[in-house]
Protein backbone atom coordinates (compact mmCIF):
# COMPACT_ATOMS: atom_id res chain seq x y z
CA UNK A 1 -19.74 7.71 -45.99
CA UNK A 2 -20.21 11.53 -45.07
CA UNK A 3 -20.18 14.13 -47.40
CA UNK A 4 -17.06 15.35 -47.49
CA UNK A 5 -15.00 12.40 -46.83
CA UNK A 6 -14.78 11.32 -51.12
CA UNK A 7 -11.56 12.79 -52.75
CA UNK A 8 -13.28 13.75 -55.68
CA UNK A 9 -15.98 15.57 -53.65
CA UNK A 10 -13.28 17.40 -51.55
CA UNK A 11 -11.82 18.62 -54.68
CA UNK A 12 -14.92 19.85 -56.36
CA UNK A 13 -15.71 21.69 -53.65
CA UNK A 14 -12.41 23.01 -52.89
CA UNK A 15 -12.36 23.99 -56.59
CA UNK A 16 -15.91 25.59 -55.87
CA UNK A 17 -13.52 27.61 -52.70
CA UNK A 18 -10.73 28.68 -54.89
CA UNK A 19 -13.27 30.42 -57.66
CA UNK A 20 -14.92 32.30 -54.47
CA UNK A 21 -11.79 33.50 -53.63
CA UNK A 22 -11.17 34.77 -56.83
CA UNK A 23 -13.56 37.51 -56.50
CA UNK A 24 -11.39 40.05 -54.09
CA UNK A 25 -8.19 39.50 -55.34
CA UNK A 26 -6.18 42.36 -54.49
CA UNK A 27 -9.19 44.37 -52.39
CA UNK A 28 -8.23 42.49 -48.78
CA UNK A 29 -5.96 45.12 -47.92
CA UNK A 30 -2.76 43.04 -46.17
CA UNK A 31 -4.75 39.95 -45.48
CA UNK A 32 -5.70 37.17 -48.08
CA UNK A 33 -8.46 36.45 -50.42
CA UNK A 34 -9.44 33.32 -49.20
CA UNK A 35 -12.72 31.05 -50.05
CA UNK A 36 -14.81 29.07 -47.85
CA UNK A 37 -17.60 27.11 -48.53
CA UNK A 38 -19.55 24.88 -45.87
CA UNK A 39 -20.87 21.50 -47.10
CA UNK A 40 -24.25 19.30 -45.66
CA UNK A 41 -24.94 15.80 -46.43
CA UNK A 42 -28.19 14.99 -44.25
CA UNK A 43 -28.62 11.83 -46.49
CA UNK A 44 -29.60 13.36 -49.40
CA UNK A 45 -26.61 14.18 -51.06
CA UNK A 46 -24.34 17.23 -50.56
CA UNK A 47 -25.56 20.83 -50.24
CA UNK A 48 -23.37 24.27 -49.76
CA UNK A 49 -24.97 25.83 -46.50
CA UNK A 50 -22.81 28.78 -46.37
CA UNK A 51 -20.32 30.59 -48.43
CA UNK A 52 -18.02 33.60 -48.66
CA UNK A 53 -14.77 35.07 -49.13
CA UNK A 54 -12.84 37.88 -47.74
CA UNK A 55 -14.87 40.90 -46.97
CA UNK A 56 -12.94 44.32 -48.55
CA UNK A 57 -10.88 45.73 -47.16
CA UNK A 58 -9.57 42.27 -45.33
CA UNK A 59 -12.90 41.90 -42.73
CA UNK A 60 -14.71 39.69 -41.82
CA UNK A 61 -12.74 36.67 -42.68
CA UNK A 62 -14.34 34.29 -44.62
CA UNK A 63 -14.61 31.48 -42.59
CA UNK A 64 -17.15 33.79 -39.88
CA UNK A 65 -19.00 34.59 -43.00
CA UNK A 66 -19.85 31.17 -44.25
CA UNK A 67 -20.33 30.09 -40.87
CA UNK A 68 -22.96 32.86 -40.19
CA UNK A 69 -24.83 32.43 -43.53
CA UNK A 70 -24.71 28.39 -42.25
CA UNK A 71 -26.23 28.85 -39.14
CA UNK A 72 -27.25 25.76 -37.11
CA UNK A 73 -26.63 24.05 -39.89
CA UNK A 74 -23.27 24.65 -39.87
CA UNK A 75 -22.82 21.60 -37.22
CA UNK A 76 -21.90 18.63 -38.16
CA UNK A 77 -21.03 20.03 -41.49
CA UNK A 78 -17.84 20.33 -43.46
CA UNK A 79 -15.94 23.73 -44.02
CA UNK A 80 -13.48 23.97 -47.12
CA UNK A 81 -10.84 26.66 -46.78
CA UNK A 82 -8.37 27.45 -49.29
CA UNK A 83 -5.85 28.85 -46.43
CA UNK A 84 -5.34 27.60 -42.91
CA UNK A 85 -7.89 29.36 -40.51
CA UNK A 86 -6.08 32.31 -38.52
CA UNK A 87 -4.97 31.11 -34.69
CA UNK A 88 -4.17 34.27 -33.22
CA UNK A 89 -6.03 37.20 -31.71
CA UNK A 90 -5.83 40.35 -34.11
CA UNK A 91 -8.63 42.95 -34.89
CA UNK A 92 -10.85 40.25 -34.45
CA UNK A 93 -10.91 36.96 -32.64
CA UNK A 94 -9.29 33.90 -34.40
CA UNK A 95 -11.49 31.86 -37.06
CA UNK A 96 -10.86 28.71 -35.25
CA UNK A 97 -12.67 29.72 -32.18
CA UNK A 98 -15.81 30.12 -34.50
CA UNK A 99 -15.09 27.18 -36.42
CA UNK A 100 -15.25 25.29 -32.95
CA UNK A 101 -17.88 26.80 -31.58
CA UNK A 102 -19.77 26.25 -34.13
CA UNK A 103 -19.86 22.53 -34.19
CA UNK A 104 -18.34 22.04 -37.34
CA UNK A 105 -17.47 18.25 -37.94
CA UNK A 106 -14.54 18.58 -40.81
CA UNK A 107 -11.95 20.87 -41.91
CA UNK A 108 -10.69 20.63 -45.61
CA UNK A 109 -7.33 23.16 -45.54
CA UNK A 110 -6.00 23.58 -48.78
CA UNK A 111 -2.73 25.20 -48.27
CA UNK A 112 -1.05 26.13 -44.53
CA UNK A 113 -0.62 29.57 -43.84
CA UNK A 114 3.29 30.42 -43.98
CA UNK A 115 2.01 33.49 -41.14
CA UNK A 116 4.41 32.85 -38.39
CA UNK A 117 1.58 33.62 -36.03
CA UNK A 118 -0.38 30.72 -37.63
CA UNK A 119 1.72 28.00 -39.27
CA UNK A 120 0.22 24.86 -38.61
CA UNK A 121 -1.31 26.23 -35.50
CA UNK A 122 -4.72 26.57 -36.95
CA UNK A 123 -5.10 23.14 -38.20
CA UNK A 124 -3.67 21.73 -34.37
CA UNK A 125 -6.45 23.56 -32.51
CA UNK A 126 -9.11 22.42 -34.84
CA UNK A 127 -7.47 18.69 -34.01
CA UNK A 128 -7.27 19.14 -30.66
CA UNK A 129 -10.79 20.60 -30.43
CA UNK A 130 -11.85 17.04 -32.15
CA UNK A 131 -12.40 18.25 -35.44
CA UNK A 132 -11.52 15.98 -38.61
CA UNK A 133 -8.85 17.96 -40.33
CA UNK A 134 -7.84 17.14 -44.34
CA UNK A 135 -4.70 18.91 -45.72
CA UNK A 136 -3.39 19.72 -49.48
CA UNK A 137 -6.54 19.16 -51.08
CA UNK A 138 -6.02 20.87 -54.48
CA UNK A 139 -3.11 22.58 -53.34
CA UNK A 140 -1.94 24.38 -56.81
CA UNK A 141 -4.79 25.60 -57.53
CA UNK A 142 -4.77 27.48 -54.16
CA UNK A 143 -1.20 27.98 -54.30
CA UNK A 144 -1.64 29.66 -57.49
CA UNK A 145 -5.09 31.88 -56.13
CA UNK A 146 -2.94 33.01 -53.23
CA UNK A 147 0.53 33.38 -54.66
CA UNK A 148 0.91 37.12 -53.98
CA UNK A 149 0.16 36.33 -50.45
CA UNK A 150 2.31 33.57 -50.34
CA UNK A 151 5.09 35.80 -51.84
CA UNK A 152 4.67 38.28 -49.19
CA UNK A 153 4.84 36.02 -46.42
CA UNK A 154 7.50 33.27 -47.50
CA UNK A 155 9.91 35.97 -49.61
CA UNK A 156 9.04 38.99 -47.55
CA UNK A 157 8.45 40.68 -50.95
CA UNK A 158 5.60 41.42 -53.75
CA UNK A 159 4.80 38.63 -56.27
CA UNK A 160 6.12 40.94 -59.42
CA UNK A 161 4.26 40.38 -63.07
CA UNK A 162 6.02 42.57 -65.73
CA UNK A 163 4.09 43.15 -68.69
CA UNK A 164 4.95 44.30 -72.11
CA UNK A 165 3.35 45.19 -75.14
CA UNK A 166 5.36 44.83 -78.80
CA UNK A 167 4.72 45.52 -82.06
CA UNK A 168 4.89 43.13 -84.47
CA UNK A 169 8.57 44.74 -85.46
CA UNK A 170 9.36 44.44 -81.95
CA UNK A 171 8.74 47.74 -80.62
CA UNK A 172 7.24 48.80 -77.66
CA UNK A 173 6.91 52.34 -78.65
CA UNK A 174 7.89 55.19 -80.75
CA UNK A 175 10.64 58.19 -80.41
CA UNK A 176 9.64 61.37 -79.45
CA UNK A 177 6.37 60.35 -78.82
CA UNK A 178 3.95 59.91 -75.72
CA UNK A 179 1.65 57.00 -75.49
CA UNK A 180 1.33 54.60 -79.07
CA UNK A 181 -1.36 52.23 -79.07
CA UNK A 182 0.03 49.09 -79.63
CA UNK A 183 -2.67 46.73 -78.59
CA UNK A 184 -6.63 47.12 -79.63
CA UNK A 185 -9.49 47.45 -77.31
CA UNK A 186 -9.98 43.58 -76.13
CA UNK A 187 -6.15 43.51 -74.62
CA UNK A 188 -6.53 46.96 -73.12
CA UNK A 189 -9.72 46.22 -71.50
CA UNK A 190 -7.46 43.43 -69.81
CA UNK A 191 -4.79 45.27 -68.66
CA UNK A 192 -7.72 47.01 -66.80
CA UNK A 193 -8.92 43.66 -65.16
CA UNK A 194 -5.67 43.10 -64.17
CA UNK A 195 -4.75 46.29 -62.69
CA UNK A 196 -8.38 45.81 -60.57
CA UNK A 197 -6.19 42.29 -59.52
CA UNK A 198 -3.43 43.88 -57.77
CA UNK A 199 -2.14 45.71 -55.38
CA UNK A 200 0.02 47.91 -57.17
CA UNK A 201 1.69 49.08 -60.34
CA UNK A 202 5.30 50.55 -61.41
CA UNK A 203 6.39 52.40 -63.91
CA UNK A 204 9.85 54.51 -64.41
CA UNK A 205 9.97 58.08 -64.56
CA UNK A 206 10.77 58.57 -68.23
CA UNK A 207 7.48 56.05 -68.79
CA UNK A 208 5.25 58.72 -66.23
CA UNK A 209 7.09 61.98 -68.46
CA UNK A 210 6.89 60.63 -71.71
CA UNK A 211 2.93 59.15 -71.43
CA UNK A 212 1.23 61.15 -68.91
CA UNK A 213 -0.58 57.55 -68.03
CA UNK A 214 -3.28 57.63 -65.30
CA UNK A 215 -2.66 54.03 -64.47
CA UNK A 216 -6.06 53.26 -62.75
CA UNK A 217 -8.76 50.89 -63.54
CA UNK A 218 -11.13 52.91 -65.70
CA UNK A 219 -13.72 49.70 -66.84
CA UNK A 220 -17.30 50.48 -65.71
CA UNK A 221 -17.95 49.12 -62.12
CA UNK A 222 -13.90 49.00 -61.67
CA UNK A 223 -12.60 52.23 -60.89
CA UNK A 224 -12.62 51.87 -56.92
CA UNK A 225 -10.32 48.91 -57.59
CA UNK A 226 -7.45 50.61 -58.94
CA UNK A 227 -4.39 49.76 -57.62
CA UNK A 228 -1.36 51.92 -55.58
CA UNK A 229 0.50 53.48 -58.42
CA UNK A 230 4.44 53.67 -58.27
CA UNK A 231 7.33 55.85 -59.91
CA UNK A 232 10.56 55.43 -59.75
CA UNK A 233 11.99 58.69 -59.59
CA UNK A 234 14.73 58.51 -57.98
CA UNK A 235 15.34 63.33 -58.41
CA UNK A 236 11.67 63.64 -58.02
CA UNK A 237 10.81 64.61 -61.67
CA UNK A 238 7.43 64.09 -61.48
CA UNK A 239 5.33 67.17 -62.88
CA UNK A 240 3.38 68.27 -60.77
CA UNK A 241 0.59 68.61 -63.75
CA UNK A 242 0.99 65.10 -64.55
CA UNK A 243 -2.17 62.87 -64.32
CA UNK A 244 -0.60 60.97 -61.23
CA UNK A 245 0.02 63.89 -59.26
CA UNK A 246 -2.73 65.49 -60.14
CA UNK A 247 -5.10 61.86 -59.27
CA UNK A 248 -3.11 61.31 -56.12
CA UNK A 249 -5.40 62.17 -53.58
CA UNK A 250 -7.83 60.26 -55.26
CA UNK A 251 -5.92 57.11 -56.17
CA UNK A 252 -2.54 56.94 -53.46
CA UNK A 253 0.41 57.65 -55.64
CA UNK A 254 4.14 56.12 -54.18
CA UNK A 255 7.05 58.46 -55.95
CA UNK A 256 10.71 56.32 -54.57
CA UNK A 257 13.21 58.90 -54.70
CA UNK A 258 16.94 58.86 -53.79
CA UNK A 259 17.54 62.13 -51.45
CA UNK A 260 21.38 60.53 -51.19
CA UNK A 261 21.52 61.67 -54.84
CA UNK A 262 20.13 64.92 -54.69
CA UNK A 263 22.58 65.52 -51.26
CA UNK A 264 25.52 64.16 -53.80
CA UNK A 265 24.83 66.49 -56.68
CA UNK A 266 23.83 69.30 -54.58
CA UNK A 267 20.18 69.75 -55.90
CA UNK A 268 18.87 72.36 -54.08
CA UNK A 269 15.67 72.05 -55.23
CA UNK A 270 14.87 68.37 -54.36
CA UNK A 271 13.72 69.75 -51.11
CA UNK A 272 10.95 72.01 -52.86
CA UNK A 273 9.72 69.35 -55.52
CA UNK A 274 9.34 66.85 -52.39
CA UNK A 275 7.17 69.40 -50.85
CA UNK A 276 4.99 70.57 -53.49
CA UNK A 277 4.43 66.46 -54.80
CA UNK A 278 3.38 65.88 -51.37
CA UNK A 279 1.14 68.74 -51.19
CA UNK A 280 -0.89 67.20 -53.83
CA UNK A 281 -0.97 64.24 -52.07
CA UNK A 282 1.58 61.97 -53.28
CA UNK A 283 3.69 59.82 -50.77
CA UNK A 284 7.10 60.19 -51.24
CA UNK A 285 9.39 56.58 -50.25
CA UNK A 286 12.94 57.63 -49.77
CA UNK A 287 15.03 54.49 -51.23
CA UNK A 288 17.55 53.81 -53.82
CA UNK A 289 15.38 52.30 -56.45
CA UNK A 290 18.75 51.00 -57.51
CA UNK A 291 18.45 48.47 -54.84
CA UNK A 292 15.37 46.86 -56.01
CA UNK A 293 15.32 44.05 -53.72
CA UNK A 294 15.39 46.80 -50.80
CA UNK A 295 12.07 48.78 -52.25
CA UNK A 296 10.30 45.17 -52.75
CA UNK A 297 10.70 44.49 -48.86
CA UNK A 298 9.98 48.41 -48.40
CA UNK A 299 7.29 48.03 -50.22
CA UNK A 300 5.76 44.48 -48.88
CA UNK A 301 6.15 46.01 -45.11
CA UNK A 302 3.41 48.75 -46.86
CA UNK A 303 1.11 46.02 -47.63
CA UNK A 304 1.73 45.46 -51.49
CA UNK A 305 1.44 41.80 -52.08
CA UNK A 306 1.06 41.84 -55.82
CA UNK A 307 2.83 44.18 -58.43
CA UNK A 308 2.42 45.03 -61.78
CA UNK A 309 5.54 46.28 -63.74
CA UNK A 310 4.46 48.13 -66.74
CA UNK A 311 7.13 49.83 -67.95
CA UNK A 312 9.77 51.15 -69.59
CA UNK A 313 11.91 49.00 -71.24
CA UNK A 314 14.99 50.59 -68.88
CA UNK A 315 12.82 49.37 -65.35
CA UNK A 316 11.64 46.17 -67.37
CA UNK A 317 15.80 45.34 -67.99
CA UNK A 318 16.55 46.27 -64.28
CA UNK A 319 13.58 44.10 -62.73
CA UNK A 320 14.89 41.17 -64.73
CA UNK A 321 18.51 41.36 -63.90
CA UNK A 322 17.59 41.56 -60.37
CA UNK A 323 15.58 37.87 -60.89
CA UNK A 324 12.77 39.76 -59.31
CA UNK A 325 10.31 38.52 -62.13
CA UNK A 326 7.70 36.09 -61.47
CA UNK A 327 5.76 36.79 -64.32
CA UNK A 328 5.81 37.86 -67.71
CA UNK A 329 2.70 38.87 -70.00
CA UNK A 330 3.73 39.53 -73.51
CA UNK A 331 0.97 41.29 -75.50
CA UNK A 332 1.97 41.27 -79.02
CA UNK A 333 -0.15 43.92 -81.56
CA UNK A 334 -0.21 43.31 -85.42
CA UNK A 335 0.90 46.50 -86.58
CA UNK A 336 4.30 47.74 -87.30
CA UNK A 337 5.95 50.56 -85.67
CA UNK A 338 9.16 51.38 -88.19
CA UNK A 339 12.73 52.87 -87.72
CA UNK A 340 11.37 55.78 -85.54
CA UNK A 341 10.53 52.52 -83.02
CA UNK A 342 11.44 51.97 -79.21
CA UNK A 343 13.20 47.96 -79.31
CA UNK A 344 11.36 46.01 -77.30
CA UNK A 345 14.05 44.18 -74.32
CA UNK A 346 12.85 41.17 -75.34
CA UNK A 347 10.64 39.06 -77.86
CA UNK A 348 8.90 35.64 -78.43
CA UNK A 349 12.21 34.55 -79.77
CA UNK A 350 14.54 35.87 -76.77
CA UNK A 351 12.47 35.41 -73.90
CA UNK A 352 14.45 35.55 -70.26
CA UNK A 353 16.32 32.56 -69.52
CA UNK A 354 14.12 30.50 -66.69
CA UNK A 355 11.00 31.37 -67.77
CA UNK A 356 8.84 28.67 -69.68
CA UNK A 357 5.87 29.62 -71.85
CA UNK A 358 2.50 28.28 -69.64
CA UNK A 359 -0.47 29.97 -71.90
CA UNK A 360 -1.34 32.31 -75.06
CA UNK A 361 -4.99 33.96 -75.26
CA UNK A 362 -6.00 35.87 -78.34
CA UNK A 363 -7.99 39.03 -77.72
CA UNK A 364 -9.10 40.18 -80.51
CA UNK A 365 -6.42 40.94 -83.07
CA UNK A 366 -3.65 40.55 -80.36
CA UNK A 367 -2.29 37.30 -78.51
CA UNK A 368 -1.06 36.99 -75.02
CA UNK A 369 1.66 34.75 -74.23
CA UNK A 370 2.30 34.05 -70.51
CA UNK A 371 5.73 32.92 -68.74
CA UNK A 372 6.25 31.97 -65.12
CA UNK A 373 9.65 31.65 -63.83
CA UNK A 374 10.66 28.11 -63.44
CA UNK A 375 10.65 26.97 -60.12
């Protein structure tokens, strides 16, 4: 029996594809982080000839990658992919062509690609070509590697992950204050991770006013990874001395304003703070923020696959009652905040409805607790 053709051997390399793709979550630009790795068995046992993911910046796929690195010895050979190989002719040509020409013998696909433009097509070229094609091997794992992706593409909308961090008196921060640390240095440093993750992150206006926050990736190695950073500010109240306006030629800044407000109250100096934000660079998105649902698709048709919700409690509340939560991380800190305390929306003890607990990580002194949304 050919390499390849054992279940457990298509799933440990599969697993082997869904780690790769791991690595540029987030950094493909509109397409997907997808894994491939190319498996020989010449009689002596398996051996990965070629590997790769998703170049930066979405190119070279990562099927012409592997294949290149593979060489002749790519034919013959089996290729595990964690998504469908494109069909159609884009920037560059499709990734079945090279899989066919390159004599590849077997096609593992993990999970089809919902892409309209693809859909099954990939996998009946490949057949038609006479190449052995496997489906759904480890297909939640994949599912869960490409799920902002998926989002996107099935939902027409960003796979949202809200995060909060509470005190241990439930408070999320404190009156009259800018930023409170709430959560030590281990947590923090993986908020940081995460934000190098995604595609982009959201705050409210009172959150960008009250904490100044810079919202980038600022770990060591990182800081080219930092993700679009969003404000809902719906007057266009953003200082212009803030950190994000100041940073947003650097890192692109999104402010979603509401001019129908600013026509309704007769602000006659919406016009002027529009101008002088997007002198400094940052992009103004006219859309009622009100409408969430409407700035998700707004925003997906910008490329935003994945987004990170970080606060304030007011935009936490309003993402939730629009059911446009996928996600929820709930860093809690040890310390106490007091009477002068901002309530958290929500605890461990009154969690959304439809959300079940799936993990909780220590880091350091603080624990993570994880909830997806049932499905």
């Amino acid at each position: 029996m050919k390499s390849g053709d054992l279940p457990d051997e298509d799933a440990r390399f599969m697993d082997e594809a869904v780690r790769l793709s791991a690595q540029h979550l987030g950094q493909t630009a509109t397409n997907p982080s997808v894994g491939c790795i190319i498996v020989r068995d010449d009689g002596d046992g398996p051996v990965i000839v070629g590997r790769a993911v998703t170049a930066l910046g979405g190119r070279p796929h990562a099927e012409t990658q592997a294949l290149k690195m593979a060489g002749e010895k790519a034919r013959g050979a089996t290729a595990y992919v964690t998504l469908e190989p494109c069909s159609h002719h884009g920037r560059t040509p499709p990734c079945t062509e090279a899989l066919i020409a390159s004599g590849i013998g077997r096609v593992v696909i993990s999970v089809l690609d919902p892409d309209e433009r693809v859909s099954g097509r990939g996998a009946a070229l490949l057949r038609e070509a006479g190449i052995k094609v496997t489906l759904g091997t480890r297909s939640q794992q994949s599912e869960r590697a490409l799920e902002a992706y998926l989002m996107r593409q099935r939902s027409k909308r960003p796979h949202v992950t809200l995060k909060l961090a509470i005190s241990a008196d439930g408070m999320i921060g404190r009156k009259g204050e800018g930023q409170v640390r709430i959560t030590g240095a281990e947590a923090r440093e993986a908020v940081h991770h995460l934000r190098a993750r995604i595609d982009a992150i959201l705050v409210g206006i009172g959150t960008a006013i009250a904490d100044d926050p810079e919202l980038t990736s600022r770990l060591p190695g990182l800081e080219e990874r930092s993700p679009v950073r969003i404000v809902l500010d719906r007057r266009l109240d953003l200082p212009l001395s803030s950190k994000l306006a100041r940073t947003a030629r650097d890192v692109r800044v999104i402010a979603v304003a509401d001019s129908e407000i600013a026509r309704a109250t007769v602000d006659d100096a919406f016009d002027a703070r529009r101008t002088a934000l997007e002198a400094l660079g940052v992009e103004v998105l006219d859309c009622n923020s009100a409408k969430l649902a409407d700035l998700l698709m707004a925003l997906a048709t910008r490329g935003v696959s994945s987004l990170l919700v970080e606060g304030g409690a007011r935009t936490a509340v309003a993402f939730l009652d629009a059911g446009l939560v996928d996600r929820i991380l709930l860093f809690r800190g040890p310390g106490r905040i007091g009477e002068t305390g901002i309530a958290s929306p929500f605890d461990t003890r009154s969690i959304p409805s439809g959300f079940r607990l799936v993990e909780t990580r220590g880091f350091g002194a603080d624990i993570c607790d994880t909830y997806e949304r049932d499905i």
